[in-house]
C-alpha atoms as a PDB file:
ATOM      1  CA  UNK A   1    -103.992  35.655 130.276  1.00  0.00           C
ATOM      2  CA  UNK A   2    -102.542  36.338 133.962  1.00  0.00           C
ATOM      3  CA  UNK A   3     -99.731  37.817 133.681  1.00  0.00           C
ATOM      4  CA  UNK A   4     -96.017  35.989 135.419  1.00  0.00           C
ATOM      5  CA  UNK A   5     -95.330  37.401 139.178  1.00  0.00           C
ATOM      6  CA  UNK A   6     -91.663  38.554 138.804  1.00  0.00           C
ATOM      7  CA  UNK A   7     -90.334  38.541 142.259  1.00  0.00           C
ATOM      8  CA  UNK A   8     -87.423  40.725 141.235  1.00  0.00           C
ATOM      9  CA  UNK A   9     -89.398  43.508 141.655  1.00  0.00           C
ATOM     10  CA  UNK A  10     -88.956  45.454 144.459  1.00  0.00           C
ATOM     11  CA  UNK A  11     -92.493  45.728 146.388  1.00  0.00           C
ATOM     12  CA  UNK A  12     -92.903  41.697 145.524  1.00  0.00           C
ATOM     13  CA  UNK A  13     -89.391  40.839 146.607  1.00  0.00           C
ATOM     14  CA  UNK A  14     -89.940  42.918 149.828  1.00  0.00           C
ATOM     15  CA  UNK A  15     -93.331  41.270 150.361  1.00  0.00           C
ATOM     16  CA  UNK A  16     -91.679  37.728 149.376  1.00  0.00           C
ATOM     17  CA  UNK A  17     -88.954  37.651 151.889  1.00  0.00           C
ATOM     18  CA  UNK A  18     -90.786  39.027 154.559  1.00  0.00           C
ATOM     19  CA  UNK A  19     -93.565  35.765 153.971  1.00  0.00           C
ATOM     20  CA  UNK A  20     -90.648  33.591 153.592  1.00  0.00           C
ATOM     21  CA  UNK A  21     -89.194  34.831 156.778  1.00  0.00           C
ATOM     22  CA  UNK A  22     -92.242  34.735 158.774  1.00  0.00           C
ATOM     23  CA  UNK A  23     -92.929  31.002 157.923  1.00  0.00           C
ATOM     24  CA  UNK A  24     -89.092  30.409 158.295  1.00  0.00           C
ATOM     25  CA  UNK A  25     -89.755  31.921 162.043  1.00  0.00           C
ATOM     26  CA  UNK A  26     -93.173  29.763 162.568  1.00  0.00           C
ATOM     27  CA  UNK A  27     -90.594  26.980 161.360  1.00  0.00           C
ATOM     28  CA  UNK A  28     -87.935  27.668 164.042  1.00  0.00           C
ATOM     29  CA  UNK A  29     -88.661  25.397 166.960  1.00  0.00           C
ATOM     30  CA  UNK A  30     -88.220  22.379 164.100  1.00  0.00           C
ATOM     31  CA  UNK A  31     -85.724  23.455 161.733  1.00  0.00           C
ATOM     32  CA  UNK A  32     -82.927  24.663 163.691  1.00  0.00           C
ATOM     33  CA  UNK A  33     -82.374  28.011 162.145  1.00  0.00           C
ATOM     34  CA  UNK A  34     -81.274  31.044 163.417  1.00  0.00           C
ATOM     35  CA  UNK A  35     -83.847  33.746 163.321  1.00  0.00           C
ATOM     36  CA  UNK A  36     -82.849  37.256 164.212  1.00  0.00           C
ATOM     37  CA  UNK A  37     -86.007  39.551 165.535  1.00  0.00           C
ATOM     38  CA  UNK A  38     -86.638  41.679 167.915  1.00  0.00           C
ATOM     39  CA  UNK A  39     -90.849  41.207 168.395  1.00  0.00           C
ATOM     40  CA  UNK A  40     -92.043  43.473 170.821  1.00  0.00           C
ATOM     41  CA  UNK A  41     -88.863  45.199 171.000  1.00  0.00           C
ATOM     42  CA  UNK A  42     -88.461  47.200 167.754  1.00  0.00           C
ATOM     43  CA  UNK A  43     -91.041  50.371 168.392  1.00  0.00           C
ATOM     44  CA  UNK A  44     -90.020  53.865 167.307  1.00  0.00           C
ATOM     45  CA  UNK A  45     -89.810  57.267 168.482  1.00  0.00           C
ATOM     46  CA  UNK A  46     -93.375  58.051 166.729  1.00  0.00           C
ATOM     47  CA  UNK A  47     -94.850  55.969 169.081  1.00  0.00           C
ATOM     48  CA  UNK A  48     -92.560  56.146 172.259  1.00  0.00           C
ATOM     49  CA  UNK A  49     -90.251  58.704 172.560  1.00  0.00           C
ATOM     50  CA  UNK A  50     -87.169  58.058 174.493  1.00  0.00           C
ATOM     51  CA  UNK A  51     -88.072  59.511 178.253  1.00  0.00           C
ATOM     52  CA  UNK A  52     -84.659  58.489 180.030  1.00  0.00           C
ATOM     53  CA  UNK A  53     -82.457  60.832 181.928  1.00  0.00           C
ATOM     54  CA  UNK A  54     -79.830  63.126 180.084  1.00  0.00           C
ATOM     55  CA  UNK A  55     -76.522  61.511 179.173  1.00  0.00           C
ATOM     56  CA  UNK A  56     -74.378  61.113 181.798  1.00  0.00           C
ATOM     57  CA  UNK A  57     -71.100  58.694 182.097  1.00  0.00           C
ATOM     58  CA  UNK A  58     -71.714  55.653 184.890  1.00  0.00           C
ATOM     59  CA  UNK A  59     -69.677  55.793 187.835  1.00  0.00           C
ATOM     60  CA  UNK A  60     -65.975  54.728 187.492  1.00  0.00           C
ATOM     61  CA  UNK A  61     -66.487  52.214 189.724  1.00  0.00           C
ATOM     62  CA  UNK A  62     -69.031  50.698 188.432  1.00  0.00           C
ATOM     63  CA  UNK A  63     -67.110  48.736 186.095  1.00  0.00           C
ATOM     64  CA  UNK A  64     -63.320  46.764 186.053  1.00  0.00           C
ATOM     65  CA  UNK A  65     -60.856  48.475 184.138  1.00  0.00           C
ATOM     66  CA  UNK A  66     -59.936  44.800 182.839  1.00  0.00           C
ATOM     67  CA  UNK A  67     -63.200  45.266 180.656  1.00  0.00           C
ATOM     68  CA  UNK A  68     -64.378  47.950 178.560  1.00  0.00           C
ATOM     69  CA  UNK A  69     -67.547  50.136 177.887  1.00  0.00           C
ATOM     70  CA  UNK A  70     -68.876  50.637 174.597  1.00  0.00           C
ATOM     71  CA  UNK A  71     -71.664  53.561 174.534  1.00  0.00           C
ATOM     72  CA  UNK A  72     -73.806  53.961 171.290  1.00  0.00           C
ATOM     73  CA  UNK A  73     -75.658  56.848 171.084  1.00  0.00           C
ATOM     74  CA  UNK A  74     -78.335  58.342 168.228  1.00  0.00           C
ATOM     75  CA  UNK A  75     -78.184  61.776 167.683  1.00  0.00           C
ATOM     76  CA  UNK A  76     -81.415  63.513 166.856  1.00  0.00           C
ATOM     77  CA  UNK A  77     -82.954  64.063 163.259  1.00  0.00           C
ATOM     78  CA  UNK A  78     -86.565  64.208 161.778  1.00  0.00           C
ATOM     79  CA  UNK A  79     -86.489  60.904 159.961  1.00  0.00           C
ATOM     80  CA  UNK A  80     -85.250  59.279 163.626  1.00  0.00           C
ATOM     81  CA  UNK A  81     -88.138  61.225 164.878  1.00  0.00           C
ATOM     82  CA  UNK A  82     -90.467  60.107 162.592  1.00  0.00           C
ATOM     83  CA  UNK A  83     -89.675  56.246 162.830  1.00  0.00           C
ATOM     84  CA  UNK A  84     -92.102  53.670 163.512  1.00  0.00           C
ATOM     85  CA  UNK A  85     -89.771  50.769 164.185  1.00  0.00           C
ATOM     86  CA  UNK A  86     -85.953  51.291 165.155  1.00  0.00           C
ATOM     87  CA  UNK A  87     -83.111  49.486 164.233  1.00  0.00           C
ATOM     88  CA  UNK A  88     -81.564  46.713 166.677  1.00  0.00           C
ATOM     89  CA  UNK A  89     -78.264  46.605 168.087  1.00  0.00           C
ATOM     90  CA  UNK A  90     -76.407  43.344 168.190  1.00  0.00           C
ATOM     91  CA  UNK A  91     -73.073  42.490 169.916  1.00  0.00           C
ATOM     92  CA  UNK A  92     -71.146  38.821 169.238  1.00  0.00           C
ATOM     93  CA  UNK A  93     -74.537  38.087 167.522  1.00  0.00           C
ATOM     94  CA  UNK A  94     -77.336  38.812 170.755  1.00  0.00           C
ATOM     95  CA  UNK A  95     -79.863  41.427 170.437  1.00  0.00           C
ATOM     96  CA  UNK A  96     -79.637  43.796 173.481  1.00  0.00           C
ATOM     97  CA  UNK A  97     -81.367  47.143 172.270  1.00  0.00           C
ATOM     98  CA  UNK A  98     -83.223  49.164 169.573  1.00  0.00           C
ATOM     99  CA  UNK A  99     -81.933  52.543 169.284  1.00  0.00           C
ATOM    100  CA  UNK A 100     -84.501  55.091 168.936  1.00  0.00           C
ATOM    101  CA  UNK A 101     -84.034  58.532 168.207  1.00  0.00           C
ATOM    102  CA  UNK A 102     -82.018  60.930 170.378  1.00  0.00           C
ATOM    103  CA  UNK A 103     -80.726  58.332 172.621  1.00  0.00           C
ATOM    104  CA  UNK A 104     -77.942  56.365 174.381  1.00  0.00           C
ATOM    105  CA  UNK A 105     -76.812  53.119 176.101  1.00  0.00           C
ATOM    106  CA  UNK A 106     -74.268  51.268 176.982  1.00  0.00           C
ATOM    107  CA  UNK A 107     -72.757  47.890 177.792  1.00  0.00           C
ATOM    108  CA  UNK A 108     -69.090  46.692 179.377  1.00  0.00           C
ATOM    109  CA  UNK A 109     -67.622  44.132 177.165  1.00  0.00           C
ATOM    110  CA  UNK A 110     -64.689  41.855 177.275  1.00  0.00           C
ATOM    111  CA  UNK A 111     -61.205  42.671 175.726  1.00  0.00           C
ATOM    112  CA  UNK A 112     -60.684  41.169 172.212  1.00  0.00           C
ATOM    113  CA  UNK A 113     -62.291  41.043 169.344  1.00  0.00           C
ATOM    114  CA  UNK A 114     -66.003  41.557 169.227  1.00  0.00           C
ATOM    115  CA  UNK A 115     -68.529  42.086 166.225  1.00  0.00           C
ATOM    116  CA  UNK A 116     -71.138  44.589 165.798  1.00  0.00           C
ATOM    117  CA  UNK A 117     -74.016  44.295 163.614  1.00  0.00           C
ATOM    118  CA  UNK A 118     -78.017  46.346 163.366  1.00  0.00           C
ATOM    119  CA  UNK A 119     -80.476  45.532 161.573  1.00  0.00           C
ATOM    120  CA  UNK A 120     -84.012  47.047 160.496  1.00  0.00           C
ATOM    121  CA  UNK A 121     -86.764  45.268 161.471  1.00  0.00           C
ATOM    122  CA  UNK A 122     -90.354  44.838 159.753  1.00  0.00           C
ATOM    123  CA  UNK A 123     -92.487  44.325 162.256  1.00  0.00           C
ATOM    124  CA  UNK A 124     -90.152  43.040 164.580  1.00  0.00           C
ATOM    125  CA  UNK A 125     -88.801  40.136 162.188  1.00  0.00           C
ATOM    126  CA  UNK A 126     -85.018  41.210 160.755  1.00  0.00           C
ATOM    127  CA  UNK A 127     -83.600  37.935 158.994  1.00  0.00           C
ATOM    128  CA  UNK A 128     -82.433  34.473 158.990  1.00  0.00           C
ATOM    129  CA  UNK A 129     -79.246  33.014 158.958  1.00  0.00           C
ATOM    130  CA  UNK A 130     -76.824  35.420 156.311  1.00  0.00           C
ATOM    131  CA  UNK A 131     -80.001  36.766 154.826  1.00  0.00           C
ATOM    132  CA  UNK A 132     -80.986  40.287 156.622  1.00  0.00           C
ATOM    133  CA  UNK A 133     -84.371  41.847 155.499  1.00  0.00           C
ATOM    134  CA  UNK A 134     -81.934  45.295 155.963  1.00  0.00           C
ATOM    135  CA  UNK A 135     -78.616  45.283 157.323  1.00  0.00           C
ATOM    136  CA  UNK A 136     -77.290  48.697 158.904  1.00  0.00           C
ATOM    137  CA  UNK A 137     -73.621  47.680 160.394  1.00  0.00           C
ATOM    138  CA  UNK A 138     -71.766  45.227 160.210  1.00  0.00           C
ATOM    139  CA  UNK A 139     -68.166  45.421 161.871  1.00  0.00           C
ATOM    140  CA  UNK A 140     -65.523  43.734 163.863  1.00  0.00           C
ATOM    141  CA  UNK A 141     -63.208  45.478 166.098  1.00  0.00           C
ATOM    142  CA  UNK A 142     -61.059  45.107 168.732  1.00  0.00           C
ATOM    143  CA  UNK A 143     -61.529  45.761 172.149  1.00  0.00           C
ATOM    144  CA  UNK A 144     -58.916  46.878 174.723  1.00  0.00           C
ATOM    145  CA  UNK A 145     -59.035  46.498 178.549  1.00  0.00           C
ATOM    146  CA  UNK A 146     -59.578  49.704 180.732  1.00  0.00           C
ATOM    147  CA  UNK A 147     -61.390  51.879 177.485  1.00  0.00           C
ATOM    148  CA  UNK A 148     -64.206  53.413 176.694  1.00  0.00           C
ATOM    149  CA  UNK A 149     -65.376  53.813 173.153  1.00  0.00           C
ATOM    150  CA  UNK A 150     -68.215  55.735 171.368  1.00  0.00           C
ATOM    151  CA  UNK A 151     -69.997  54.349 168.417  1.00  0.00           C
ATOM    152  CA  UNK A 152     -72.313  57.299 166.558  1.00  0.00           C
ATOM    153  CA  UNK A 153     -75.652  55.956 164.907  1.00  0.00           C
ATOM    154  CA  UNK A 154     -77.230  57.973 162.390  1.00  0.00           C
ATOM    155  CA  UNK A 155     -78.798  58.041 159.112  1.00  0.00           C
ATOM    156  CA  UNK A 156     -78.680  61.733 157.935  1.00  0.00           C
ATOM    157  CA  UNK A 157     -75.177  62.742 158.417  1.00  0.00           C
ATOM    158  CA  UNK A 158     -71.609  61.185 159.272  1.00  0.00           C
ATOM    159  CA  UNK A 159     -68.991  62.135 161.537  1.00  0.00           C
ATOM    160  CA  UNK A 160     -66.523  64.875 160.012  1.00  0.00           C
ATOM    161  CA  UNK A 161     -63.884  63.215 160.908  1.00  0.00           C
ATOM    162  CA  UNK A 162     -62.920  59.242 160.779  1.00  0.00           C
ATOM    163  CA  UNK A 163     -61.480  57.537 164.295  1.00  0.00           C
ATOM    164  CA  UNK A 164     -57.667  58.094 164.025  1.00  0.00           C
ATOM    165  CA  UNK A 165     -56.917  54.559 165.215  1.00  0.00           C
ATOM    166  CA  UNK A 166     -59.276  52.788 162.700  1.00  0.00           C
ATOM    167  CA  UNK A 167     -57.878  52.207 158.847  1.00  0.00           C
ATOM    168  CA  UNK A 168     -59.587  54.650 156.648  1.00  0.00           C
ATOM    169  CA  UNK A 169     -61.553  50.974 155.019  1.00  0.00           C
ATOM    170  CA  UNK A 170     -62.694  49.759 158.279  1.00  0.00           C
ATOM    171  CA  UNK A 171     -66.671  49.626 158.110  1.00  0.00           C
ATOM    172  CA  UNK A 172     -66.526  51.351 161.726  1.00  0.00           C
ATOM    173  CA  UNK A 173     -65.566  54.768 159.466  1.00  0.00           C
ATOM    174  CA  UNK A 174     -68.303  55.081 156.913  1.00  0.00           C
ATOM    175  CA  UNK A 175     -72.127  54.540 157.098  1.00  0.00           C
ATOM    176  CA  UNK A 176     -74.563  55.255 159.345  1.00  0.00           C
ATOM    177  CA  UNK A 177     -72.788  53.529 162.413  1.00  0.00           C
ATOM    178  CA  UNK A 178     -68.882  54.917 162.928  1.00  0.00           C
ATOM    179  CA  UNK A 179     -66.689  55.148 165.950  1.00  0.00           C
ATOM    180  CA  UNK A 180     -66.174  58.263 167.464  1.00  0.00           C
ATOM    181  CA  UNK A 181     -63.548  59.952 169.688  1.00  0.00           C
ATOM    182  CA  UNK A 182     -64.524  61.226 172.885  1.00  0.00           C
ATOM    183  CA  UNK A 183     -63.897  64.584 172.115  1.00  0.00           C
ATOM    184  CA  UNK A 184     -66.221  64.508 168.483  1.00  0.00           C
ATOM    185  CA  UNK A 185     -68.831  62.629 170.850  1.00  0.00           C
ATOM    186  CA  UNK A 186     -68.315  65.056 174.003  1.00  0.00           C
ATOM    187  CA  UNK A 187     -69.433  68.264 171.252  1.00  0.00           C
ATOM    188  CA  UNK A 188     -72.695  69.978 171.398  1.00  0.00           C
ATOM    189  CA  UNK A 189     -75.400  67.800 169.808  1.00  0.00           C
ATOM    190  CA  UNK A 190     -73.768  65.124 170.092  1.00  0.00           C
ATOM    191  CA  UNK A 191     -73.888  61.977 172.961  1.00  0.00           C
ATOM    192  CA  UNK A 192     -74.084  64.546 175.487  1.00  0.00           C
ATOM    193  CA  UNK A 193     -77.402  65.966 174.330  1.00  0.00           C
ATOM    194  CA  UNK A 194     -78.850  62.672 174.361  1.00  0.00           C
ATOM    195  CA  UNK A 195     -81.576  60.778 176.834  1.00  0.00           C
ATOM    196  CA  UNK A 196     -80.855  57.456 178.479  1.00  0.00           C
ATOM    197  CA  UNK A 197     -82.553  54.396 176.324  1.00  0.00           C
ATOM    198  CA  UNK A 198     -84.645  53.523 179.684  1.00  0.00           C
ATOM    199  CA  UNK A 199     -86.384  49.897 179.026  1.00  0.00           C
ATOM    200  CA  UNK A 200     -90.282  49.626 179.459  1.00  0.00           C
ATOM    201  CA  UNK A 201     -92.924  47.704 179.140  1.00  0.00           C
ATOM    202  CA  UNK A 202     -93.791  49.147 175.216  1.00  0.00           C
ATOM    203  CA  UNK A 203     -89.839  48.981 174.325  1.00  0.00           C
ATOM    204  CA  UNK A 204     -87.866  46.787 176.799  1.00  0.00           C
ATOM    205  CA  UNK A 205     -84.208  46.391 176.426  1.00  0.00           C
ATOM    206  CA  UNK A 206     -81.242  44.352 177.515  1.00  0.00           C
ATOM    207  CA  UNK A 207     -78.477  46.997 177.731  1.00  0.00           C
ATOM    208  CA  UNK A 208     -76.903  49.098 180.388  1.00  0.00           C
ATOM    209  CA  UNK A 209     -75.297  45.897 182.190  1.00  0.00           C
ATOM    210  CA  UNK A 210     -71.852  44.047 181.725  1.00  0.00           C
ATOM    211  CA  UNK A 211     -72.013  41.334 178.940  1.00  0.00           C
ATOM    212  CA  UNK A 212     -68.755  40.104 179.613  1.00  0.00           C
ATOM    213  CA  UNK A 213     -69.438  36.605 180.504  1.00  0.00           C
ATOM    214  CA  UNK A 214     -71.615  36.108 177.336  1.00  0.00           C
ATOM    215  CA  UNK A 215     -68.621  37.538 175.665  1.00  0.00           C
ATOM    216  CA  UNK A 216     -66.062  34.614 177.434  1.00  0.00           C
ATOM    217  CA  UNK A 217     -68.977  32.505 176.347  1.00  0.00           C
ATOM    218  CA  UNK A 218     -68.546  33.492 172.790  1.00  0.00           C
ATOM    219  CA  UNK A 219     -64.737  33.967 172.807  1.00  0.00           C
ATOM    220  CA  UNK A 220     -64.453  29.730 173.773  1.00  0.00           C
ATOM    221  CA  UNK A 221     -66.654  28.538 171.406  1.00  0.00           C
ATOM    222  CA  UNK A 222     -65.163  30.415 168.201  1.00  0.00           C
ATOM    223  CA  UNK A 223     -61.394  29.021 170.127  1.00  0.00           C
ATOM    224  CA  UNK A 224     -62.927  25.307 169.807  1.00  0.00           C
ATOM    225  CA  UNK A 225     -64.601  25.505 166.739  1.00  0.00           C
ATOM    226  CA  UNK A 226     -61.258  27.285 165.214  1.00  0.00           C
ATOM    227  CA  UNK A 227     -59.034  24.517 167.133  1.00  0.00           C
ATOM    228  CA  UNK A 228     -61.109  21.593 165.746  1.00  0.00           C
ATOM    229  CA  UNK A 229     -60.639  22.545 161.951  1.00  0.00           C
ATOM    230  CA  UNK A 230     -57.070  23.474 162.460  1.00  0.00           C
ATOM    231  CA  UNK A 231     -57.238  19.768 164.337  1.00  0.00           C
ATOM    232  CA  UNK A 232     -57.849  18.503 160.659  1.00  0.00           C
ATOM    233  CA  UNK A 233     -55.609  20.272 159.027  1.00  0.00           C
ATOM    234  CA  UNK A 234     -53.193  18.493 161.165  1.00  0.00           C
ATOM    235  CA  UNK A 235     -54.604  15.393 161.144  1.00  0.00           C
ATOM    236  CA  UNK A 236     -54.403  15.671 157.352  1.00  0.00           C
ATOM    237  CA  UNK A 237     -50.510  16.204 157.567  1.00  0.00           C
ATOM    238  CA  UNK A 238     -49.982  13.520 160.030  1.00  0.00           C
ATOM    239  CA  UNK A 239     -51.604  11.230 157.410  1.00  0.00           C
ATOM    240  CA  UNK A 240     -49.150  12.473 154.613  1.00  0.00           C
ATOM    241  CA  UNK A 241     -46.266  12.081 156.217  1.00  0.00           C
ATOM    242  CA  UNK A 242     -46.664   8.588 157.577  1.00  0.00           C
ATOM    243  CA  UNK A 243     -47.854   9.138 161.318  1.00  0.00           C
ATOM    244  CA  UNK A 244     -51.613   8.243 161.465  1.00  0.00           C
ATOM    245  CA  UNK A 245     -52.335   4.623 161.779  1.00  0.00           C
ATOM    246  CA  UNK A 246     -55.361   4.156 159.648  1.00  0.00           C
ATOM    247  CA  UNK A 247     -58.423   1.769 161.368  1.00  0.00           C
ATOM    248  CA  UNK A 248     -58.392  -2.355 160.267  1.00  0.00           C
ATOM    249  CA  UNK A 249     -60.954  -3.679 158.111  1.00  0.00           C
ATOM    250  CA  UNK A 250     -62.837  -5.172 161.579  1.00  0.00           C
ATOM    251  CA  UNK A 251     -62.673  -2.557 163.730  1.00  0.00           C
ATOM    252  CA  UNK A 252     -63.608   1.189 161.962  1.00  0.00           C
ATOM    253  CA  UNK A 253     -63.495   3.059 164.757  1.00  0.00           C
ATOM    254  CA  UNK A 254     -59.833   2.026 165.422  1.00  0.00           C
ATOM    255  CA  UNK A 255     -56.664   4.224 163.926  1.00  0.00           C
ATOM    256  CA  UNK A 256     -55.306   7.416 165.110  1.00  0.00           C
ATOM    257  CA  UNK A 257     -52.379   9.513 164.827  1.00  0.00           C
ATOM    258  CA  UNK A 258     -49.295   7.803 166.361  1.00  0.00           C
ATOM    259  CA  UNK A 259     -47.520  11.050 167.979  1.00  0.00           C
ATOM    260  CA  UNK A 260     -50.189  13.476 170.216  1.00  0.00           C
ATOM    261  CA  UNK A 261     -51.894  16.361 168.505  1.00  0.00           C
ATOM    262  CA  UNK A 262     -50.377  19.969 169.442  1.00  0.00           C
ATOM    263  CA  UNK A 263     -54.606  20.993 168.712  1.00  0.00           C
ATOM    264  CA  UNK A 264     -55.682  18.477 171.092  1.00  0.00           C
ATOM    265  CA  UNK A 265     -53.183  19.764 173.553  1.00  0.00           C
ATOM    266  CA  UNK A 266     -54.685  22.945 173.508  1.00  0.00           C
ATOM    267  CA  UNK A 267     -58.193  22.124 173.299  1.00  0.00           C
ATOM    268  CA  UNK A 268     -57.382  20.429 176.899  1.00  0.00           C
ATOM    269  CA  UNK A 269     -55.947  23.276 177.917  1.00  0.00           C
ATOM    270  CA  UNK A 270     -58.926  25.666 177.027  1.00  0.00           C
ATOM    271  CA  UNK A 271     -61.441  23.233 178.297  1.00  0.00           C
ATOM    272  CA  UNK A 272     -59.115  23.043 181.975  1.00  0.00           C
ATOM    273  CA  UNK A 273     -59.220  26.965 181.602  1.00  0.00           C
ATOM    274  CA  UNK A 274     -63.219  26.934 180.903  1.00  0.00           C
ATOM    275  CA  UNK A 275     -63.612  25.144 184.086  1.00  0.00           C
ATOM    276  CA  UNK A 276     -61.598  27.339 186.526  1.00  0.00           C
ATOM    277  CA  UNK A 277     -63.170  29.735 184.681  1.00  0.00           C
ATOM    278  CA  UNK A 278     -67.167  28.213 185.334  1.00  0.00           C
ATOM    279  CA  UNK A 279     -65.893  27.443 188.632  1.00  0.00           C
ATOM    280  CA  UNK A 280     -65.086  31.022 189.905  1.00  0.00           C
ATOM    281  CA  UNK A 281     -68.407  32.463 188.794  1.00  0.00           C
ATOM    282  CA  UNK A 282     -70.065  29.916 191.053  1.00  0.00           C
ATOM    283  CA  UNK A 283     -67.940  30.743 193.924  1.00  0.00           C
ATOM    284  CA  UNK A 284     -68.819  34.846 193.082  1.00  0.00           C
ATOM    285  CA  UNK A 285     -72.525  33.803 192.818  1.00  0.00           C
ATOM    286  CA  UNK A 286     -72.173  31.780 196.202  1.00  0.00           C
ATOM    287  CA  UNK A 287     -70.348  35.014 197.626  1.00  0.00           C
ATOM    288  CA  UNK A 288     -72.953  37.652 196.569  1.00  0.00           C
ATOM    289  CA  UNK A 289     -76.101  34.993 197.678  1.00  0.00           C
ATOM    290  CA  UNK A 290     -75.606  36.648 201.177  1.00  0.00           C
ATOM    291  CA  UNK A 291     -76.442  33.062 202.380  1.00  0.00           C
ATOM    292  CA  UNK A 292     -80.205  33.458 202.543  1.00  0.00           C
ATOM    293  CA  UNK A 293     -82.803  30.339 202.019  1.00  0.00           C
ATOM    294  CA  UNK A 294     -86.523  31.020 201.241  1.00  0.00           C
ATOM    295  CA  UNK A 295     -87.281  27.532 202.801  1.00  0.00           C
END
């Protein structure tokens, strides 16, 4: 008699999800899921070294101090060395970059609050949704205007000392990715004996640029979705204390609150704000076009 496949062991389970997540990403264009991977993106040091330029910091003025920079850098080790596929870098949930061994990159980011998370990939495919195939980092940290900030990747030893500013818990002070101070990362064998993460045609990358309008992207649509359920919640206290007019019997798509909603208010506001702020990029593209038609 065949004997049961138990899927709770660990070669099957590893073989499991990875089928599951490969017909989950064939299933993509219909289901609606999100599907984090970095095909074509994910190749290791064993295969492509990193050939960039030593680490050097990018001009001052090559960035507004009402931003920040973030620079992650992977300090050198056998096992980094040695690695077929390396682990992706994502920032408000977009992939920019797989850091290889020895390496470093950077990106200008807006002020506030923005989450970090790598993942490994197996041949290229990393997860779906909440479930990650391996997940390195996870973090959330705020940002402040006019900084720069150092985050150390690696997976044979830690920093020796924790960020003073973090709390001793936060996940950006243990595990393989931490924040660093610019004086631990400035030390021998550190960021500054690193090579640029250069992107090519066998490991291209999206990093080494300002993100900062995805990030005002990202920072509206967490404000509305956040101002829509606190919308309920208010809605929901309207109704208890007597000031929401419920819809007649003929007409369902009548009723409302009978005073104005503070969250509406504000969603107005942040909508009026989106606008200007949609508006103004056009004007800076318009302004940097030079003027020039093709025909």
């Amino acid at each position: 008699m065949k004997a049961p496949v138990s899927f709770f062991e660990p070669s099957k389970l590893s073989s499991f999800c990875f089928r599951a997540l490969l017909f989950a990403w064939l299933l993509l264009p219909v289901s609606g899921c999100t599907i984090y991977q970095s095909v074509g993106k994910s190749v290791g040091s064993f295969l492509h070294p990193v050939s960039g330029h030593d680490f050097v910091h990018i001009d001052s003025d090559s960035w507004d101090r009402k931003h920040a920079v973030l620079y992650f850098y992977r300090t050198h080790s056998q096992w980094a060395a040695d690695e077929i596929e390396a682990p992706s870098v994502y920032v408000d949930d977009t992939h920019y970059f797989n850091i290889r061994n020895d390496s470093f990159t950077w990106l200008v980011v807006k002020p506030g609050e923005r989450h970090i998370a790598m993942r490994r990939p197996l041949m290229g495919l990393e997860g779906m949704n909440s479930f990650s195939l391996s997940l390195i980092a996870d973090a959330t940290f705020t940002v402040e205007a006019g900084r720069i900030y150092y985050l150390r990747y690696s997976e044979v030893s830690e920093p020796t000392q924790a960020h003073p500013e973090l709390d001793p818990e936060h996940p950006l002070t243990q595990g393989d990715l931490q924040l660093v101070t610019r004086e631990y990362a400035m030390q021998a064998q550190e960021i500054v004996s690193t090579r640029f993460l250069n992107s090519d045609l066998l490991a291209p990358n999206h990093a080494a640029v300002s993100i900062v309008e995805t990030n005002e992207d990202v920072d509206y649509e967490r404000r509305i979705a956040l101002l829509e359920e606190e919308r309920e919640v208010e809605v929901e206290r309207l109704k208890n204390e007597g000031l929401y007019k419920p819809a007649p019997w003929y007409w369902p798509f009548g009723g409302g609150p009978s005073v104005p909603l503070e969250t509406d208010r504000e969603i107005d506001q942040l909508e009026k704000e989106y606008a200007l702020l949609e508006l103004e990029r056009e004007r800076q593209e318009a302004a940097e076009s030079d003027g020039w038609w093709f025909f």
